[in-house]
N, C-alpha and C. Protein backbone atom coordinates (compact mmCIF):
# COMPACT_ATOMS: atom_id res chain seq x y z
N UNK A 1 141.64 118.11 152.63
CA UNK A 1 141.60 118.74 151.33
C UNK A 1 140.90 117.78 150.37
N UNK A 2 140.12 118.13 149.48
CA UNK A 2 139.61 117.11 149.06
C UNK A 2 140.77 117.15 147.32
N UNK A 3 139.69 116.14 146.75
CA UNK A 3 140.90 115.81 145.71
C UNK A 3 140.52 117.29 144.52
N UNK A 4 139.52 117.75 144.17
CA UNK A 4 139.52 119.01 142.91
C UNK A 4 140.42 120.15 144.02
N UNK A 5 140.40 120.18 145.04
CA UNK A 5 141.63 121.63 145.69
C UNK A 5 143.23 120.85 145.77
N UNK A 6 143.29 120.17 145.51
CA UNK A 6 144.44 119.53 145.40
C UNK A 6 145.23 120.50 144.49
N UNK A 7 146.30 120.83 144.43
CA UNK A 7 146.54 121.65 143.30
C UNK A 7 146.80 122.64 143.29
N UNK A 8 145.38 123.23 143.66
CA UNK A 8 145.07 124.59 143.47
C UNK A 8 144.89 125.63 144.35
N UNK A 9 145.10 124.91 145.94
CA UNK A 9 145.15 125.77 147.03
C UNK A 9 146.61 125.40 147.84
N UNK A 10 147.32 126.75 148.16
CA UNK A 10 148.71 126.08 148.74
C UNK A 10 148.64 125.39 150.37
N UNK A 11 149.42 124.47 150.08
CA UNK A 11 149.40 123.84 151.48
C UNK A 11 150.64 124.23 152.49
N UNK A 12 150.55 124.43 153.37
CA UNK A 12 151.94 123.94 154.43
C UNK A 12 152.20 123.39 155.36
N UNK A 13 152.75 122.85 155.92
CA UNK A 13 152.67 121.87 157.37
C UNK A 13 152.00 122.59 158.78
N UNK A 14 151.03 121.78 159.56
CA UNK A 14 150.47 122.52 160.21
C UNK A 14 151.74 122.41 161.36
N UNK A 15 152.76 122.11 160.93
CA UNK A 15 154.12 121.55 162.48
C UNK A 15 155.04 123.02 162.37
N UNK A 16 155.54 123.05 161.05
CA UNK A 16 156.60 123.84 161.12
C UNK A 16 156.53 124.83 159.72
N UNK A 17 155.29 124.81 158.70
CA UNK A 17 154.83 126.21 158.07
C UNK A 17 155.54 125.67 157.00
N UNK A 18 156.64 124.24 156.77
CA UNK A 18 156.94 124.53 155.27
C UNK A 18 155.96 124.06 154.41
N UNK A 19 156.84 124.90 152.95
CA UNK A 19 155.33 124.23 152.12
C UNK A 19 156.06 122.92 150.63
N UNK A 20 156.79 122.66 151.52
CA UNK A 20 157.68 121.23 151.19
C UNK A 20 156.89 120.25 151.94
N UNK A 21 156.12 119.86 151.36
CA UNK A 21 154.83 118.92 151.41
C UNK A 21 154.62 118.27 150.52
N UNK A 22 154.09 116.64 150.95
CA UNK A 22 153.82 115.58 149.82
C UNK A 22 152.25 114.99 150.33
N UNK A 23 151.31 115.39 149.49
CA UNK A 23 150.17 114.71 149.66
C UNK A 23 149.85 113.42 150.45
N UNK A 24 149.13 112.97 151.61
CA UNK A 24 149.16 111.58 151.89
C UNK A 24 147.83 110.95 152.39
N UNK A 25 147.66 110.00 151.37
CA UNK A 25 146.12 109.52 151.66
C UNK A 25 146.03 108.44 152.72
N UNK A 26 145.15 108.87 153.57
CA UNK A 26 145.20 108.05 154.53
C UNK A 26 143.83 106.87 154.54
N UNK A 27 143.07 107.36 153.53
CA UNK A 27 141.96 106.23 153.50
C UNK A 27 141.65 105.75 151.89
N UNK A 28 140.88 105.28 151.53
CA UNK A 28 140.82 105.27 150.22
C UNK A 28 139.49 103.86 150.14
N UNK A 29 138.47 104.69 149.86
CA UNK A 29 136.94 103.85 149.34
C UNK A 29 136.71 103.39 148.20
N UNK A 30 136.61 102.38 147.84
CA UNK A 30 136.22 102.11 146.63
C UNK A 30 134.71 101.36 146.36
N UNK A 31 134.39 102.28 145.44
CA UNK A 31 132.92 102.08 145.04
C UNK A 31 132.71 100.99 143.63
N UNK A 32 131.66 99.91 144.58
CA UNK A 32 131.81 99.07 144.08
C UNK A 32 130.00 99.02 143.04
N UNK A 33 130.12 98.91 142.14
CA UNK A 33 128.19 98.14 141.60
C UNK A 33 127.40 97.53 142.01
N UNK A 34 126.05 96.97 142.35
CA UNK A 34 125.84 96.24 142.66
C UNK A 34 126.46 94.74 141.62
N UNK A 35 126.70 94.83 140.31
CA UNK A 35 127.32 93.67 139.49
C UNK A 35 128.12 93.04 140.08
N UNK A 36 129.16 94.29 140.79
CA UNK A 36 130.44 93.72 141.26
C UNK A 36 130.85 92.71 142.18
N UNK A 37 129.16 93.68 142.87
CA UNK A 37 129.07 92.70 144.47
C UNK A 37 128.95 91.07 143.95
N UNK A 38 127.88 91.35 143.50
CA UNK A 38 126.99 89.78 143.16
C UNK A 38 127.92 88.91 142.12
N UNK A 39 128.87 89.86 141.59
CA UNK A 39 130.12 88.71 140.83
C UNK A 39 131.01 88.46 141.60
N UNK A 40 131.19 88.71 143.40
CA UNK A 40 132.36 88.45 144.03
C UNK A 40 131.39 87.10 145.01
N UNK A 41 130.44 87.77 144.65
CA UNK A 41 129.56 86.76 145.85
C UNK A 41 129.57 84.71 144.81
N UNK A 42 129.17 85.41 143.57
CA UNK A 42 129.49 84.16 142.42
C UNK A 42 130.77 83.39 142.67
N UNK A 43 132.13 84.16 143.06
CA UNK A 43 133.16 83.39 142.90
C UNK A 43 133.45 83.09 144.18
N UNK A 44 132.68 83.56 145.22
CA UNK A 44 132.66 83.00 146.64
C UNK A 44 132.30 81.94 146.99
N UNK A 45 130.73 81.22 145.70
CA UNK A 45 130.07 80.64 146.06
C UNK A 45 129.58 79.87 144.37
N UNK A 46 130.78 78.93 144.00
CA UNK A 46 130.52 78.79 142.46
C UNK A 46 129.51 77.97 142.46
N UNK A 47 129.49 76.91 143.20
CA UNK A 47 128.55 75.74 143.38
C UNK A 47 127.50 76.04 144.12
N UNK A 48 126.42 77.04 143.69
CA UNK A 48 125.18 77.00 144.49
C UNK A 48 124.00 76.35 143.97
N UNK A 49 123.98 75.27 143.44
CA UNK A 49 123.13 73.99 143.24
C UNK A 49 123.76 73.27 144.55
N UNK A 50 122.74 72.53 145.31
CA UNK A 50 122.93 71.71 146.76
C UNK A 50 122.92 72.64 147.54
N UNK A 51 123.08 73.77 147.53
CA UNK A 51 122.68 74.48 148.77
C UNK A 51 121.58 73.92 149.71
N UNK A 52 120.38 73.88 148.96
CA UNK A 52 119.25 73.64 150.20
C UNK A 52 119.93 72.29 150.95
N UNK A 53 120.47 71.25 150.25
CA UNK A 53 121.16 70.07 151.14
C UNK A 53 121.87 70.55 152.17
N UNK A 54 122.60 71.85 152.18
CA UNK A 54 123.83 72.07 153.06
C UNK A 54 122.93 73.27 153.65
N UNK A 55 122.62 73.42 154.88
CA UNK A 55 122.36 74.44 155.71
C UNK A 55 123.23 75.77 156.16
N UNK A 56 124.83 74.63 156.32
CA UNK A 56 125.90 75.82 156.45
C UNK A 56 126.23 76.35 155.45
N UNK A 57 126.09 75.82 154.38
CA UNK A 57 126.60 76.86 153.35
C UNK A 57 125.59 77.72 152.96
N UNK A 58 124.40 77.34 153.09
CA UNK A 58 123.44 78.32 152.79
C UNK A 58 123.91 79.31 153.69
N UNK A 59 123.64 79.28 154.93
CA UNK A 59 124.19 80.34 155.99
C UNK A 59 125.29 81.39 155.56
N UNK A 60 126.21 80.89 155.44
CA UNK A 60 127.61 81.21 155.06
C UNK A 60 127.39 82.40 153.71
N UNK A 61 126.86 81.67 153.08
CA UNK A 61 126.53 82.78 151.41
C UNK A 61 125.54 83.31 152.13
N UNK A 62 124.46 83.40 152.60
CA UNK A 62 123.54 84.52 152.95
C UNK A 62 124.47 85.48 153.99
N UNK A 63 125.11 84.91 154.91
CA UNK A 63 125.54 86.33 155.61
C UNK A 63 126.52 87.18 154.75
N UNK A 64 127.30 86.45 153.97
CA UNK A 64 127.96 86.81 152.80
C UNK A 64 127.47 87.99 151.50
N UNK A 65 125.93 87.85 151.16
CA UNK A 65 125.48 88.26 150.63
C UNK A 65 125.15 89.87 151.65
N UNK A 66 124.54 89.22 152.64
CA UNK A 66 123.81 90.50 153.57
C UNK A 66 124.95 91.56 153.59
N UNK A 67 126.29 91.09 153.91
CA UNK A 67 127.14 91.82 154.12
C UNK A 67 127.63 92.75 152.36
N UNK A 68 127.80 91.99 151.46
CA UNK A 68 128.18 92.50 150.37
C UNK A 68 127.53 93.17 149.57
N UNK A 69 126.00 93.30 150.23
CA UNK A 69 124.27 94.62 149.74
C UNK A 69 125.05 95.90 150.49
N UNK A 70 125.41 95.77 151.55
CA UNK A 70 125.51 96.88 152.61
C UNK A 70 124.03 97.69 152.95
N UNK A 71 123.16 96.86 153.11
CA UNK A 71 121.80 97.72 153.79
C UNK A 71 121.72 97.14 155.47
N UNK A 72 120.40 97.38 155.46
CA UNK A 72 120.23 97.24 156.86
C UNK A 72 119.46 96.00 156.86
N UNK A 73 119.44 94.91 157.33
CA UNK A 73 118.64 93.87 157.03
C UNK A 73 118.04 93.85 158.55
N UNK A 74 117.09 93.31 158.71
CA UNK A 74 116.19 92.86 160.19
C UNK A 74 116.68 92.00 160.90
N UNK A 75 116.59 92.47 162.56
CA UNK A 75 117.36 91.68 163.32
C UNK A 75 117.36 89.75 162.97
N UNK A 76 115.50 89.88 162.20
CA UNK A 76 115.57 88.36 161.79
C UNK A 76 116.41 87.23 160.79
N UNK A 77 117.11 88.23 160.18
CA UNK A 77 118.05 88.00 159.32
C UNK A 77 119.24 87.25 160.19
N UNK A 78 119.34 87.67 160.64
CA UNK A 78 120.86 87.60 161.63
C UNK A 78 120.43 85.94 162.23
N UNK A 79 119.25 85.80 163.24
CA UNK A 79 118.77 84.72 163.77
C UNK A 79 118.88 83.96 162.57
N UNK A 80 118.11 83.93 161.19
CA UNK A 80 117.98 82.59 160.20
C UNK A 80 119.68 82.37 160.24
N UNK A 81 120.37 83.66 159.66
CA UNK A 81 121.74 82.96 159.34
C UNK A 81 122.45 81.95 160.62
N UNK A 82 122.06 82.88 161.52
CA UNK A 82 122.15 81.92 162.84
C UNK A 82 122.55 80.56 162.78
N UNK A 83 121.23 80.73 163.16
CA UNK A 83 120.64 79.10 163.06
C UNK A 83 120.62 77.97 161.54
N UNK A 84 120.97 78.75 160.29
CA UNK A 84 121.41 77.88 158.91
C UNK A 84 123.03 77.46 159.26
N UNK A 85 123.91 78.57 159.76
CA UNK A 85 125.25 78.32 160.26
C UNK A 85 125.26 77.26 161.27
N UNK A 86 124.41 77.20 161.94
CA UNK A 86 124.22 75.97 163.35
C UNK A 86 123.99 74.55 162.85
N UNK A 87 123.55 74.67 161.38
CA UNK A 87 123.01 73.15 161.00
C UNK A 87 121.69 73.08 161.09
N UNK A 88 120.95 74.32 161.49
CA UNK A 88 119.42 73.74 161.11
C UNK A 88 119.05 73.79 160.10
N UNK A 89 118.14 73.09 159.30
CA UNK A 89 117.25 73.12 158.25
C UNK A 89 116.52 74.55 157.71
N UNK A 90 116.14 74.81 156.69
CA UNK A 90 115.29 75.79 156.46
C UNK A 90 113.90 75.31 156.91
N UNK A 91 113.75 74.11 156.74
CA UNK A 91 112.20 73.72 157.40
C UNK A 91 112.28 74.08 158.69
N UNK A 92 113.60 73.15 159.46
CA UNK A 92 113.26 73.48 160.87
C UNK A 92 112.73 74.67 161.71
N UNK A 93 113.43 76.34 160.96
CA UNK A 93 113.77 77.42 161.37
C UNK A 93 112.33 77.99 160.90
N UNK A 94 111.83 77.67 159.60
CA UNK A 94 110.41 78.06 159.55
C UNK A 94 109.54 77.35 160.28
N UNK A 95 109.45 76.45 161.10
CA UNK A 95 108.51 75.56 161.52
C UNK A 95 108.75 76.39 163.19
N UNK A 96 110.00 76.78 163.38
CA UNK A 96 110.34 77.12 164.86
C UNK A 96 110.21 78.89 165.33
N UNK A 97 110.04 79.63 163.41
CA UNK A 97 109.66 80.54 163.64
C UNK A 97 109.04 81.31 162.64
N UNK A 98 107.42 80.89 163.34
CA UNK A 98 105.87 80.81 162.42
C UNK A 98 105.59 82.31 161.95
N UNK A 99 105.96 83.20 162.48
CA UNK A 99 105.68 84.73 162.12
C UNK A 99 106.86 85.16 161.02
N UNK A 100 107.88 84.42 160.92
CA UNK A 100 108.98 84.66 159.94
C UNK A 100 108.52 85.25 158.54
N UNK A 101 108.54 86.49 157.88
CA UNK A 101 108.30 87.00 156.78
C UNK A 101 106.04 87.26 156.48
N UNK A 102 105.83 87.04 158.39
CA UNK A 102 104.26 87.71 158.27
C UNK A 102 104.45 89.07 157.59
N UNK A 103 104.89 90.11 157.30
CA UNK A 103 104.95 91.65 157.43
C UNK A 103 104.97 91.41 155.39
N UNK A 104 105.55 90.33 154.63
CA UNK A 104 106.45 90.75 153.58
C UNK A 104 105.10 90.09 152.88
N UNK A 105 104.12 91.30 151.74
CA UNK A 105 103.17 91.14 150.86
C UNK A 105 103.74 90.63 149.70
N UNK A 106 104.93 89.85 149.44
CA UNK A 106 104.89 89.42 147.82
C UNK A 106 104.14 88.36 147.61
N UNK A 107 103.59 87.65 148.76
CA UNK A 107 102.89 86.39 148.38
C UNK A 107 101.42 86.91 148.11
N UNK A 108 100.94 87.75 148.54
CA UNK A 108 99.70 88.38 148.17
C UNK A 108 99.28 88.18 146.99
């Protein structure tokens, strides 16, 4: 039932027909902003000056982030966080993988 028929259409138990029934939500979504996201991701991650020093934490807040967009990011995504979670460098991971962001025209 959704929530505007609530109310207004009678219900009864599909067990035994009474209509001595109490509404019961069994899921409940909450829709968040993108603000919201990126202010939970802020208090996840207050100190992001030194990041580039720390590989894992870079890691850590990017999969953090990927997860708190909810899109679909490229399997290459997954490998950098990978490998930033592992302790490699951002140099290293660009130096080890040269086609990384060939496809993406903002540098154009």
């Amino acid at each position: 039932m959704t929530f505007s028929e609530y109310g207004n259409i009678p219900v009864f138990c599909t067990h035994c027909g009474s209509d001595k029934v109490r509404r019961r939500m069994t899921k409940v979504r909450i829709a968040r902003s993108d603000g919201s996201r990126l202010e939970n991701m802020a208090n996840d991650f207050p100190g992001m000056e030194g990041l580039e020093d720390d590989p894992k934490a870079l890691g850590q807040m990017m999969r953090k982030l990927g997860s708190e967009m909810g899109e679909n990011l490229p399997p290459e995504f997954d490998e950098v966080v990978d490998r930033l979670e592992a302790g490699q460098s951002p140099e290293e991971i660009e130096s080890a993988l040269p086609d990384l962001g060939a496809g993406d025209s903002s540098d154009e």
